[in-house]
Protein backbone atom coordinates (compact mmCIF):
# COMPACT_ATOMS: atom_id res chain seq x y z
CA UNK A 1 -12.30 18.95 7.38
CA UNK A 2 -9.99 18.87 4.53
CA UNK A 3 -8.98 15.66 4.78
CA UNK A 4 -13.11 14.77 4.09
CA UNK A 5 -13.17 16.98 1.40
CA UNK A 6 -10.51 15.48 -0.49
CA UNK A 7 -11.74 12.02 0.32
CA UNK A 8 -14.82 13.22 -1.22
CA UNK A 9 -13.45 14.04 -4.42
CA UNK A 10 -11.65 11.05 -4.75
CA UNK A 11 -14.51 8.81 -4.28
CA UNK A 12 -16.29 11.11 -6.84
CA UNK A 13 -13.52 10.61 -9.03
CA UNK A 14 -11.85 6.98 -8.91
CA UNK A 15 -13.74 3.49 -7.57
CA UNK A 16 -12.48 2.37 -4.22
CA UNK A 17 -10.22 -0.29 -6.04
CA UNK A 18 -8.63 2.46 -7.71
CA UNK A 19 -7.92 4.64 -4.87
CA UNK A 20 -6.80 1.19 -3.05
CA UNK A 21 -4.33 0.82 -5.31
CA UNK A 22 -3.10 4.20 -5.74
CA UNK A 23 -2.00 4.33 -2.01
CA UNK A 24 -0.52 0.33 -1.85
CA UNK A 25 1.43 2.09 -4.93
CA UNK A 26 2.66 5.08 -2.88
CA UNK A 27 2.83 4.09 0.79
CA UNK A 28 6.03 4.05 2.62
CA UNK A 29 7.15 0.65 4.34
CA UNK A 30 10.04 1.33 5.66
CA UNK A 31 13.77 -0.07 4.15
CA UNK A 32 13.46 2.89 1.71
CA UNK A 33 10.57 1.14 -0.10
CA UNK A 34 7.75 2.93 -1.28
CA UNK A 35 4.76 0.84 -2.50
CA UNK A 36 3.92 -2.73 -1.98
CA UNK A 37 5.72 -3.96 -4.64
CA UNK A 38 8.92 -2.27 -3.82
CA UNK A 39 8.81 -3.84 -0.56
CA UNK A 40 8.13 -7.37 -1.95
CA UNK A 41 11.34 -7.19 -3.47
CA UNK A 42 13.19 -5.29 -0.55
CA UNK A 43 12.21 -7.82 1.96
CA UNK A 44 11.91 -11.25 -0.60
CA UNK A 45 13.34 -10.02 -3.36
CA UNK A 46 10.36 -10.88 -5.72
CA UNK A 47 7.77 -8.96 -7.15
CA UNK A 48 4.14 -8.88 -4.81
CA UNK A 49 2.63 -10.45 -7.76
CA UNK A 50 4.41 -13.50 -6.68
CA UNK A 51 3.81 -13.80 -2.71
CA UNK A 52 3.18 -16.54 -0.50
CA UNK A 53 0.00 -15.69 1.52
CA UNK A 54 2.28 -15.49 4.62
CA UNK A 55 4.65 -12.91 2.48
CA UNK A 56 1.89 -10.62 1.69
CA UNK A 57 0.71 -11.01 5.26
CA UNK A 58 3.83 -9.61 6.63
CA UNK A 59 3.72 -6.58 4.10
CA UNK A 60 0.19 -6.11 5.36
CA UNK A 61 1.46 -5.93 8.71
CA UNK A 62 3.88 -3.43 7.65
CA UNK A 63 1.47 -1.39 6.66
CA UNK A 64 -0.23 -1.56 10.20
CA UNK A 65 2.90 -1.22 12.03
CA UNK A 66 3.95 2.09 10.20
CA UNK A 67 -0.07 3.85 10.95
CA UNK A 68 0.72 3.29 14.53
């Protein structure tokens, strides 16, 4: 229930782009990075702005690996 709640309030608050990027900003993908761009340069050493399709990919699947 208070997980809806706050999901509420955030859609009130921010667009979904917004709240997107808030949590590629702040999510944990393991090799002590936190964010996507962290882990572009932790596992390419480049920023994500600068990905190959199959880089940003793999992050992806990081980010389905580590939600189980």
């Amino acid at each position: 229930m208070q997980e809806a709640l706050l999901a509420l309030w955030l859609e009130r608050r921010y667009s979904k782009e917004q709240i997107l990027g808030i949590y590629l900003n702040r999510v944990y993908l393991g090799g002590g990075a936190w964010g996507v761009d962290a882990a572009s340069q932790r596992y390419f050493g480049k920023p994500a702005t600068q990905l190959t399709l199959y880089e940003a990919a793999a992050i992806a699947g990081l980010l389905r690996a580590r939600r189980g």
